[in-house]
Each structure stands twice: as structure tokens, then as C-alpha cells.
N, C-alpha and C. Protein backbone atom coordinates (compact mmCIF):
# COMPACT_ATOMS: atom_id res chain seq x y z
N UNK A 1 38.34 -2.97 35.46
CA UNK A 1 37.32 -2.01 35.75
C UNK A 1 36.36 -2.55 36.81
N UNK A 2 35.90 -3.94 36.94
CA UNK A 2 34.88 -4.21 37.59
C UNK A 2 35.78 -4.23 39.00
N UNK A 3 36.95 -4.54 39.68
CA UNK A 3 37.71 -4.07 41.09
C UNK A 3 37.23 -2.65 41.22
N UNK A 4 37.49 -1.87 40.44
CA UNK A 4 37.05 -0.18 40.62
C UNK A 4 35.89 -0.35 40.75
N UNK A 5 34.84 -0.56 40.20
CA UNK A 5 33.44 -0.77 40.72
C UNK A 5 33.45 -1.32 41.91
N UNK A 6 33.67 -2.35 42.53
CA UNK A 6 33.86 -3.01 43.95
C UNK A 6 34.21 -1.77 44.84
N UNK A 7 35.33 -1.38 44.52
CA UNK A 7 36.31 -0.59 45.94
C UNK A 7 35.08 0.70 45.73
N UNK A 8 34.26 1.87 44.75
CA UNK A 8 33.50 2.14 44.76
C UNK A 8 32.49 1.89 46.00
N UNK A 9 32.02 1.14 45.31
CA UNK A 9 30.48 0.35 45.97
C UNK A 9 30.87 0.23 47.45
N UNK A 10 31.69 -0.46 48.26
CA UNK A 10 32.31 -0.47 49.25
C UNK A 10 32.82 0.93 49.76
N UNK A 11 33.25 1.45 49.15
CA UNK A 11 33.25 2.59 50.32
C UNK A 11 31.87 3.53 50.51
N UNK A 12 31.01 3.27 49.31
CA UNK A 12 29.64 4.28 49.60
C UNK A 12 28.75 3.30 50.69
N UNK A 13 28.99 2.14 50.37
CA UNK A 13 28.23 1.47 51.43
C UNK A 13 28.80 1.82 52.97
N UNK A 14 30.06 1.72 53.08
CA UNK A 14 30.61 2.25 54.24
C UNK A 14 30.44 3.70 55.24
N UNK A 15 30.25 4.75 53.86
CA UNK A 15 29.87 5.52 54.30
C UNK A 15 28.33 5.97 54.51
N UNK A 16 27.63 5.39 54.48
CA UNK A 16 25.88 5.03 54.43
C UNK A 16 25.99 5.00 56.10
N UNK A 17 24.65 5.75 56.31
CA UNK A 17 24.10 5.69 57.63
C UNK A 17 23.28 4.80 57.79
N UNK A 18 23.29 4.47 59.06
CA UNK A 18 22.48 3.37 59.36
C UNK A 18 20.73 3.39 58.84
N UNK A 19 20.50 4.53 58.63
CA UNK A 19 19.20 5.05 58.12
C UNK A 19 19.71 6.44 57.09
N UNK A 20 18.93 5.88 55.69
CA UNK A 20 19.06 7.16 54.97
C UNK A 20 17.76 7.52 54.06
N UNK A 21 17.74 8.11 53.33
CA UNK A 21 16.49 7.81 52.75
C UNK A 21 16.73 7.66 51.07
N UNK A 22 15.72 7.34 50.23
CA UNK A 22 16.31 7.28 48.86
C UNK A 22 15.89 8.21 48.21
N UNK A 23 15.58 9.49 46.85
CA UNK A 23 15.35 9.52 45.78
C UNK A 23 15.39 8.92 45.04
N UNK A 24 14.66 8.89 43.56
CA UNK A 24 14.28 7.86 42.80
C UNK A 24 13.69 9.22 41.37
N UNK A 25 14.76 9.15 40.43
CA UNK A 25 14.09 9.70 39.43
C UNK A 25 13.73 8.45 38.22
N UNK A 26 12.99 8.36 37.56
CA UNK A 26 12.50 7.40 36.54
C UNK A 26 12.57 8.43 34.97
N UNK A 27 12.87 7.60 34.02
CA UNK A 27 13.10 8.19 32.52
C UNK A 27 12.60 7.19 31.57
N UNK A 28 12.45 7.19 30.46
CA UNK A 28 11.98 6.21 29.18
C UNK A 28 12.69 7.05 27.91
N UNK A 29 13.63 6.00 27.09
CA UNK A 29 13.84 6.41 25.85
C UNK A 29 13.34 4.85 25.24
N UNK A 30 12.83 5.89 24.30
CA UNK A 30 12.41 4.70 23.00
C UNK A 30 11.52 3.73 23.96
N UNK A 31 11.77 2.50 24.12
CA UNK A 31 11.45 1.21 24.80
C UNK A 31 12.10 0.98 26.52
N UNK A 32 13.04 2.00 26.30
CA UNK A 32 13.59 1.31 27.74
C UNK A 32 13.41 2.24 29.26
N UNK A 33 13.19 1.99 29.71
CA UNK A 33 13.01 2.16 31.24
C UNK A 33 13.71 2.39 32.39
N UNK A 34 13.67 3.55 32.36
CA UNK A 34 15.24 3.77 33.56
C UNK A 34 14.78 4.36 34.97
N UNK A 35 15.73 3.76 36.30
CA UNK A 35 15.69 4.77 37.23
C UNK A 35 16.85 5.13 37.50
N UNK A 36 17.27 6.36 38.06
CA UNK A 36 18.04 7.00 38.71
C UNK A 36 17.99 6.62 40.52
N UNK A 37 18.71 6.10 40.91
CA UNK A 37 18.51 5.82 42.82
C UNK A 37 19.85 6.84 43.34
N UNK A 38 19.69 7.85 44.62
CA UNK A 38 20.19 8.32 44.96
C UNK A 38 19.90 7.88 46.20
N UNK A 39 21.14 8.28 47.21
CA UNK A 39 20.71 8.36 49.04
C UNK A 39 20.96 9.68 49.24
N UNK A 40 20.04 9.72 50.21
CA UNK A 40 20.18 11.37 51.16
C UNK A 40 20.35 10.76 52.80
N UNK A 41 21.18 11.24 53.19
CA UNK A 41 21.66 10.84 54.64
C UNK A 41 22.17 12.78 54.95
N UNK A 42 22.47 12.43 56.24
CA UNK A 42 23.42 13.02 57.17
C UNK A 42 24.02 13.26 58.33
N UNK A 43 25.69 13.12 57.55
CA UNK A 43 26.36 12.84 58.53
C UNK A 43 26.85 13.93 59.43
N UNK A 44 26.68 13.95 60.63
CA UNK A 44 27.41 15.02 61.24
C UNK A 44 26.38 16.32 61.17
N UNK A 45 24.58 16.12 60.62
CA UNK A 45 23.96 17.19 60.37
C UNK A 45 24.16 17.70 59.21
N UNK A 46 25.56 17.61 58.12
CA UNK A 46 24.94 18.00 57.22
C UNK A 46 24.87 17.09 56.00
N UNK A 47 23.38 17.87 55.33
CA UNK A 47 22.67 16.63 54.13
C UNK A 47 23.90 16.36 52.72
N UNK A 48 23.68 15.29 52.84
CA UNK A 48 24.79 14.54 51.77
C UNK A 48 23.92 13.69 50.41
N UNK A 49 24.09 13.66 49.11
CA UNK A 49 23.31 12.47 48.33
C UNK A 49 24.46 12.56 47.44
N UNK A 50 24.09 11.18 46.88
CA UNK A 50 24.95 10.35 46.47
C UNK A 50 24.55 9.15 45.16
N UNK A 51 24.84 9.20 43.53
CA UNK A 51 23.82 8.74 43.01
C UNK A 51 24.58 6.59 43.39
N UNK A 52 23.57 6.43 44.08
CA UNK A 52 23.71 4.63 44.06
C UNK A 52 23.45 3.74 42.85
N UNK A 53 22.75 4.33 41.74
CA UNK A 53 22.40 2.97 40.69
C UNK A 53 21.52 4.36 39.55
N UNK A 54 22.08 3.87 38.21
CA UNK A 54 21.03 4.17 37.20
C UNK A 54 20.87 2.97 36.10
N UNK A 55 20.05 2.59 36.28
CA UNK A 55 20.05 1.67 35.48
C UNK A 55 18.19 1.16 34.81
N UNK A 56 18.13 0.41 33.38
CA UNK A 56 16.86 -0.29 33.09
C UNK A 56 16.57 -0.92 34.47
N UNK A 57 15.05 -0.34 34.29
CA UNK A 57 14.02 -1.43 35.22
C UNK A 57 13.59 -2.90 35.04
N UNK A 58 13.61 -2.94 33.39
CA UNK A 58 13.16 -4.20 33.17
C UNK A 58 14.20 -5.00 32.17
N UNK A 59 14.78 -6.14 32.90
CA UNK A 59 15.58 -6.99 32.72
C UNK A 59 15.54 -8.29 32.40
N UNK A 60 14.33 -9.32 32.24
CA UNK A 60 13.84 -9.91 32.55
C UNK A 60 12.28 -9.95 31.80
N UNK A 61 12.02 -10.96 30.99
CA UNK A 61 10.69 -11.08 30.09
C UNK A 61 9.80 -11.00 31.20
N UNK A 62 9.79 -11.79 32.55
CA UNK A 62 8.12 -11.77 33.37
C UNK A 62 8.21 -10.10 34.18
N UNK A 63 9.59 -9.27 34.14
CA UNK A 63 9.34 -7.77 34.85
C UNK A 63 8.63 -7.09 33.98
N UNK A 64 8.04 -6.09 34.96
CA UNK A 64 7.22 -4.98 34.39
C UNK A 64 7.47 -4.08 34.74
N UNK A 65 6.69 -2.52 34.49
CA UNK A 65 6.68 -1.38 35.76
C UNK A 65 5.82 -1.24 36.73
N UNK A 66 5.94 -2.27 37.21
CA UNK A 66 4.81 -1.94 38.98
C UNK A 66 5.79 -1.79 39.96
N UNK A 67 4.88 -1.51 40.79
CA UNK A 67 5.45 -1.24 42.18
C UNK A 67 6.43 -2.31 42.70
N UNK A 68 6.32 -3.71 42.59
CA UNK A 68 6.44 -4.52 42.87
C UNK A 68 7.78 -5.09 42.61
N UNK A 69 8.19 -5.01 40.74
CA UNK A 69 9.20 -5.09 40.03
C UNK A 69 10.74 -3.49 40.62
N UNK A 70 10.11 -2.68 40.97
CA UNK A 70 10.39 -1.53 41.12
C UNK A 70 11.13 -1.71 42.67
N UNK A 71 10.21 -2.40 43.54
CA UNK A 71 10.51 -2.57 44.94
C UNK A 71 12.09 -3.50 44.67
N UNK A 72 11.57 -5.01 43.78
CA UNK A 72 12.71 -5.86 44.03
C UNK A 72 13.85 -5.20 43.17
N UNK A 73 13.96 -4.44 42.17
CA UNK A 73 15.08 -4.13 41.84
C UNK A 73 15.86 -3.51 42.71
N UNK A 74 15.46 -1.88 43.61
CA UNK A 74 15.67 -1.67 44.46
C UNK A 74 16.74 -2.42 45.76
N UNK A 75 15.84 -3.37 46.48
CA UNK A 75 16.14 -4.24 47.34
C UNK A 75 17.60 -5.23 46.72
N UNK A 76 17.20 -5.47 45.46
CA UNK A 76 18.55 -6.08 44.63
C UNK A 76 20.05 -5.52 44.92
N UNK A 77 19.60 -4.53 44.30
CA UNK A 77 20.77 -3.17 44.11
C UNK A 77 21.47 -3.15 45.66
N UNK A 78 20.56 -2.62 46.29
CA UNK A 78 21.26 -2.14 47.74
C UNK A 78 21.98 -3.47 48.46
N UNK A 79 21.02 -4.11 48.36
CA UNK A 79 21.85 -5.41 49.00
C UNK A 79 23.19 -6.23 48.21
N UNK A 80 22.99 -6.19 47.16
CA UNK A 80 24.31 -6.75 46.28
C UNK A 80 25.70 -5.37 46.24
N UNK A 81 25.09 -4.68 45.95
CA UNK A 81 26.30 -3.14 45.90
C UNK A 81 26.75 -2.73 47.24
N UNK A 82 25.90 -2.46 48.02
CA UNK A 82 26.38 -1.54 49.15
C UNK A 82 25.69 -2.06 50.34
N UNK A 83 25.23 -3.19 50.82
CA UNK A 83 25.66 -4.23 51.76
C UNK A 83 24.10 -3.81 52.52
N UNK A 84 23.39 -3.08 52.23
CA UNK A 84 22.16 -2.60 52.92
C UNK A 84 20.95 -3.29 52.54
N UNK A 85 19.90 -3.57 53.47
CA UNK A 85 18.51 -3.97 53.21
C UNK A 85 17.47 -3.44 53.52
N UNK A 86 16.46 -3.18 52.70
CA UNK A 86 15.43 -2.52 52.90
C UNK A 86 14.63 -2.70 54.01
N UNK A 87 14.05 -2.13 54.26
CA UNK A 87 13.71 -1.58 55.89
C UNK A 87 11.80 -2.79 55.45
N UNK A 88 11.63 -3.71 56.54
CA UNK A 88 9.92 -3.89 55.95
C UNK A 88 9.25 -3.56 57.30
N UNK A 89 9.67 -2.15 57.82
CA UNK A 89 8.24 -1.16 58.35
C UNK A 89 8.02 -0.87 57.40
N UNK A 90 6.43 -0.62 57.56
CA UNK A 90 5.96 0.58 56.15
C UNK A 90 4.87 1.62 56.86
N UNK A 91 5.33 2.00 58.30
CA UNK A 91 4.40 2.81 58.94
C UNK A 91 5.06 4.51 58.07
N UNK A 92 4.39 5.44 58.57
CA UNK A 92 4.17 6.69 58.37
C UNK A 92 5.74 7.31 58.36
N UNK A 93 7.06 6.57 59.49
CA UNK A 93 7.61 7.39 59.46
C UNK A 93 9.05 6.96 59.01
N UNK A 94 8.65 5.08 58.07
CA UNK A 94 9.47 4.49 57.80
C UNK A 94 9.23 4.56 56.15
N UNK A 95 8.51 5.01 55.62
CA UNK A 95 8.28 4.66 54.17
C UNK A 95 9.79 5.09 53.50
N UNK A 96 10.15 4.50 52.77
CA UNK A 96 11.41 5.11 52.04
C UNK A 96 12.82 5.13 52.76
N UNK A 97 13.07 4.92 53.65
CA UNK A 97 13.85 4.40 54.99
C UNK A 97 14.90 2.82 54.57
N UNK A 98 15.89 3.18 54.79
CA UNK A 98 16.32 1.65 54.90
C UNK A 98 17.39 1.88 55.80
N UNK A 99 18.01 -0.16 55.88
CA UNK A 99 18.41 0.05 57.62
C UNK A 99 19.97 -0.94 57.02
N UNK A 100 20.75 -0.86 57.57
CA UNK A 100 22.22 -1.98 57.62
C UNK A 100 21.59 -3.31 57.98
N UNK A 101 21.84 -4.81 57.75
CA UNK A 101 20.59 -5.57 58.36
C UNK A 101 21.72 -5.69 59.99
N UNK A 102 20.78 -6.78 60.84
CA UNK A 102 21.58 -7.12 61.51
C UNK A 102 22.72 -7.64 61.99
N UNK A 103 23.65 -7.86 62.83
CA UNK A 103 24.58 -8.67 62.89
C UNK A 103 24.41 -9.91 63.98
């Protein structure tokens, strides 16, 4: 099962635009802490999303729910799954934005 997860992850990363943007729904049962991460891109003009990760936020005795814990899970995810890194503009027209890194 975890090859099927790989070949997965690899082709959504593949098909990822160089810039897309994310959704982010958040949930709580009982004790635990969830987000939902989606991308919205488009290719060719038309809008595409795609869910990238649902999973607990807090993994880890020193995480919490801040912004902070929230950011690095994020940044985790994309970069270990689907080969992308978060964008560090944080002007007006980059917030929520991420980029392929360089080569």
C-alpha cells in the first residue's frame, strides 16, 4: 500500500503548477485536531482542486494550534509528498501561494 501512496503523491505533485493556491478546512472530534489541505490551480484556465493531506495537527507533545505549528505542518506535507515548498513572500499577492523550489 505505501508504493500506491508514492506513485499517488508523485503524480499530484507532477501535476501541480508552478503556483497554486491552498484551501484549508480544520475539524475537532473529541481531543483531536484535524485539517483538510486542498490545491486549487489551473491548468489550461480551467480551475482544478485536489484534496493533498487530511490529517491531526498535533503530533508531537511541544505542537499546538497556532499559526506557527499549522505553518510547519503544512510546509512538511508539501515538501515530503509532492516535492513543493512554500513560497516565503508574504506580500499582498503571495499570501497562500506556493512555488516548485529551485533547480
Amino acid at each position: 500500500m505505501e508504493g500506491v501512496t508514492r506513485l499517488v503523491e508523485a503524480a499530484i505533485g507532477d501535476e501541480l503548477l508552478d503556483e497554486f493556491g491552498l484551501m484549508l478546512d480544520g475539524w475537532s472530534d473529541a481531543s483531536e485536531h484535524y485539517v483538510a489541505v486542498f490545491a486549487w490551480y489551473e491548468p489550461d484556465g480551467v480551475a482544478k482542486t485536489g484534496l493533498l493531506s487530511m490529517e491531526p495537527i498535533i503530533n508531537e507533545p511541544e505542537e499546538d494550534l497556532s499559526a506557527r505549528t499549522h505553518r510547519d505542518v503544512l510546509a512538511g506535507m508539501l515538501e515530503h509528498d509532492f516535492r513543493k515548498q512554500a513560497s516565503r513572500d508574504h506580500d499582498a499577492s503571495s499570501i497562500g501561494r506556493l512555488r516548485k523550489p529551485s533547480s
